[in-house]
N, C-alpha and C. Protein backbone atom coordinates (compact mmCIF):
# COMPACT_ATOMS: atom_id res chain seq x y z
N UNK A 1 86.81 85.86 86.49
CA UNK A 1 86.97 84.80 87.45
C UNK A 1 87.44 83.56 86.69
N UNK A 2 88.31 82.82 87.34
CA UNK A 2 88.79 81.54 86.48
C UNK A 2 89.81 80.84 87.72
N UNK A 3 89.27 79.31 87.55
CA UNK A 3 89.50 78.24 88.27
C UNK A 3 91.30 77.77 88.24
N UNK A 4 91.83 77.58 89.25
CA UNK A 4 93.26 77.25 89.57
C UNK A 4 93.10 76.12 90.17
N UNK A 5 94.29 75.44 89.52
CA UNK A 5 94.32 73.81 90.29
C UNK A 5 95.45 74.07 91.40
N UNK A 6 95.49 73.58 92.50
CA UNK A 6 96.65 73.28 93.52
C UNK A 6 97.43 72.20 93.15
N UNK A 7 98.78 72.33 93.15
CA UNK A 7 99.79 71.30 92.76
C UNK A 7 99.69 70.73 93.81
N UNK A 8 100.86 69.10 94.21
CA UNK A 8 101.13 68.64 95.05
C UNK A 8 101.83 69.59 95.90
N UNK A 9 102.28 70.17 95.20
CA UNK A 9 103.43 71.08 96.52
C UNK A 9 102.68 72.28 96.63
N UNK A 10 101.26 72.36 96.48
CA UNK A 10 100.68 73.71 96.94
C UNK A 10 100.84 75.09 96.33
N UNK A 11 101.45 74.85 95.31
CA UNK A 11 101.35 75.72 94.60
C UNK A 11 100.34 76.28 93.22
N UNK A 12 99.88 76.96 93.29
CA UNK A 12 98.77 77.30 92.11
C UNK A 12 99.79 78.30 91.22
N UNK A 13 99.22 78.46 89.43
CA UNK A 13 99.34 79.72 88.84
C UNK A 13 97.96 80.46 88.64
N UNK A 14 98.92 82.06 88.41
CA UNK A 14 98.13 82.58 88.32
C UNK A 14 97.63 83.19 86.50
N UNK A 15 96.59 82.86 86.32
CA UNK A 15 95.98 82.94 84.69
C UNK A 15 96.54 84.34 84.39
N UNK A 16 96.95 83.98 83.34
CA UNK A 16 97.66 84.92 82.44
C UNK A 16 96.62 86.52 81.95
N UNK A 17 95.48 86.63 82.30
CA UNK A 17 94.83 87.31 82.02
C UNK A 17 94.55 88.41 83.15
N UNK A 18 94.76 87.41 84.28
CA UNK A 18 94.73 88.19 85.69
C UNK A 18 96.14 88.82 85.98
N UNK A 19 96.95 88.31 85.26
CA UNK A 19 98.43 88.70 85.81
C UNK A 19 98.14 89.89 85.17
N UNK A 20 97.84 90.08 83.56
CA UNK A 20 98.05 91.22 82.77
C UNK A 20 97.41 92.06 83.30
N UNK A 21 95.85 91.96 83.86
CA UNK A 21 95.22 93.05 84.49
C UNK A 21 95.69 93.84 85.74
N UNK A 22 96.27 93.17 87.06
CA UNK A 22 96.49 93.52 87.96
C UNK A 22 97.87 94.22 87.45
N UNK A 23 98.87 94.25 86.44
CA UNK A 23 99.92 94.20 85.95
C UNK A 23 101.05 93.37 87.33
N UNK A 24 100.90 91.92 87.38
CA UNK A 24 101.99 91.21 88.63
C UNK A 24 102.98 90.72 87.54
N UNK A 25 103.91 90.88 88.06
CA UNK A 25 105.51 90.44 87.29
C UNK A 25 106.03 89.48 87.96
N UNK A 26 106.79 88.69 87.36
CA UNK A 26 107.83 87.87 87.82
C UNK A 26 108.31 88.47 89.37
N UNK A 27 108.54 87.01 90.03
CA UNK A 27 108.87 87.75 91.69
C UNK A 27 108.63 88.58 92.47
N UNK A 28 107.21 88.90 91.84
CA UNK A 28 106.56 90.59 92.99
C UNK A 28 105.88 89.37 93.74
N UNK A 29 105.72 90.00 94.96
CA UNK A 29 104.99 89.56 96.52
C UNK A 29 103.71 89.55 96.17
N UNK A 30 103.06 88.98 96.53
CA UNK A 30 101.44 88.53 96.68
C UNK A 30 101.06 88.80 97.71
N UNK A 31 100.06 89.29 98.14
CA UNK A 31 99.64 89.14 100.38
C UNK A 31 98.26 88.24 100.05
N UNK A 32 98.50 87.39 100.68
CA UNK A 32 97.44 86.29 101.03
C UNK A 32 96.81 86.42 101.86
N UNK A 33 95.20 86.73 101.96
CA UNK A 33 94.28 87.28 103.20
C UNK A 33 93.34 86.15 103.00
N UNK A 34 93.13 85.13 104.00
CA UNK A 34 92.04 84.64 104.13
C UNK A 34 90.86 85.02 105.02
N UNK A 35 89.74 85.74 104.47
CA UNK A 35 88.28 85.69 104.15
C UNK A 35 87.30 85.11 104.59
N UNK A 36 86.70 84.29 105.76
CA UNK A 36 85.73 84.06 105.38
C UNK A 36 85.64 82.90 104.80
N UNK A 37 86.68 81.80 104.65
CA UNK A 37 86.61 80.87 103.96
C UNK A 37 87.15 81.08 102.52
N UNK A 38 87.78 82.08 101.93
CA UNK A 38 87.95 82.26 100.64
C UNK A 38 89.20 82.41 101.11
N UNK A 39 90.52 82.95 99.87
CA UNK A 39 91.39 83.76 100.03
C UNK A 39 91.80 85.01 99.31
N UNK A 40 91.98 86.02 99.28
CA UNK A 40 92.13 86.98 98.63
C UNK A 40 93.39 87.19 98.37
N UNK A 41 94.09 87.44 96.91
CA UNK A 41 95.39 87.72 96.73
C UNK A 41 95.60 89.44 96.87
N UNK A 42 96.20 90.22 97.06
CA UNK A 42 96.84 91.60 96.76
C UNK A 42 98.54 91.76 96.02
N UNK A 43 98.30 92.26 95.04
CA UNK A 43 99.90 92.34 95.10
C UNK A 43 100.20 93.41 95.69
N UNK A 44 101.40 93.06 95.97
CA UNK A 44 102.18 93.84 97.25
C UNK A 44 103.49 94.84 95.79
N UNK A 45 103.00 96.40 95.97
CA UNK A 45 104.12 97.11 95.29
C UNK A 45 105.16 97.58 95.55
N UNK A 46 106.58 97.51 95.07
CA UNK A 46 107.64 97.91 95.78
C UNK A 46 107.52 99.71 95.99
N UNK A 47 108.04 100.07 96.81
CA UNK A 47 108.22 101.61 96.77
C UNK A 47 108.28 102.46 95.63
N UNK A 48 109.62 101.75 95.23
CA UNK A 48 109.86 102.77 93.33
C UNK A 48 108.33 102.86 93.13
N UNK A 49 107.85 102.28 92.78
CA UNK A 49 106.52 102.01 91.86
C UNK A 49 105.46 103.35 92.71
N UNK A 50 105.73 103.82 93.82
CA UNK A 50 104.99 104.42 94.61
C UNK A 50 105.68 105.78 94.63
N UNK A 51 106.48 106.13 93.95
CA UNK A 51 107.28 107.40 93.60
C UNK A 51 106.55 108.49 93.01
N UNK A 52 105.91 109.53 93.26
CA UNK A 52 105.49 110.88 92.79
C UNK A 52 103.75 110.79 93.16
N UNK A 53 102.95 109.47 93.66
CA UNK A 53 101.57 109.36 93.68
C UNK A 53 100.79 110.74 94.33
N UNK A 54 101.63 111.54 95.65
CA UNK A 54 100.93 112.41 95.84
C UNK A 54 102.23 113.45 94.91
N UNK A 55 101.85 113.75 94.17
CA UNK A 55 102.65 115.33 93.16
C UNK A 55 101.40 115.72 93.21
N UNK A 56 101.69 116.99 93.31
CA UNK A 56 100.44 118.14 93.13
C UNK A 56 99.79 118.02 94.70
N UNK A 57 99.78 117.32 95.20
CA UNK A 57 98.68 117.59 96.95
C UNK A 57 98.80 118.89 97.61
N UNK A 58 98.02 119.49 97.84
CA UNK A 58 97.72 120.52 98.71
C UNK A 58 98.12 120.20 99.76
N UNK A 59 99.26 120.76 100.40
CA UNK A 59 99.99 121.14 101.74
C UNK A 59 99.49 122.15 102.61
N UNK A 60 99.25 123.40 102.05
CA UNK A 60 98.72 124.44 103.13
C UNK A 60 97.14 124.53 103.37
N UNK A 61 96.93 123.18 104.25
CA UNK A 61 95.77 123.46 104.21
C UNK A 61 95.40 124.05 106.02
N UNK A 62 94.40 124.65 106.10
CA UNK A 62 94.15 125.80 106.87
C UNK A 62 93.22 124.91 108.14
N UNK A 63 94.34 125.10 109.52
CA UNK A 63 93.68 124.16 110.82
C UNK A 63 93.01 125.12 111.93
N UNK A 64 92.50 123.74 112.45
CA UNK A 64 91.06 124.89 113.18
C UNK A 64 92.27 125.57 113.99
N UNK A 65 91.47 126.08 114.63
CA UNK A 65 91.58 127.36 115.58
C UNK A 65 92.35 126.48 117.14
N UNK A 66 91.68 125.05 117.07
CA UNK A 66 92.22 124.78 118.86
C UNK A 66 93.00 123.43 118.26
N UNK A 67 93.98 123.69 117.15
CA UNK A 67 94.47 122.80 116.55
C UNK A 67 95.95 123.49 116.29
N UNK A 68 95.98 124.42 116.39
CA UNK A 68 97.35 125.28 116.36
C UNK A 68 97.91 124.98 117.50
């Protein structure tokens, strides 16, 4: 956890320690969810990055009976 100042123009950074962990790069999307009074960042991943996640999944899997 670590404290961000708001600029005049509303803009905050984000600590270099958090960038490395979440791995956020230059110009990737953020989704901003406010909470409850808080806000929560997500980074938002482009597709490429989402390329092969299900390899290997089991396809034939076996449906009931009043599902055919």
């Amino acid at each position: 956890m670590e404290a961000v100042k708001v600029s005049p123009k509303f803009q905050i950074s984000i600590p270099a320690k958090i960038m490395k962990s979440l791995n956020i790069k230059a110009g990737q999307k953020v989704l901003m969810i406010p909470i409850d009074g808080r806000i929560e960042m997500v980074p938002i991943k482009d597709a490429k990055s989402l390329r092969g996640i299900a390899k290997g999944i089991e396809l034939n899997i076996e449906k009931e009976a009043d599902r055919l």
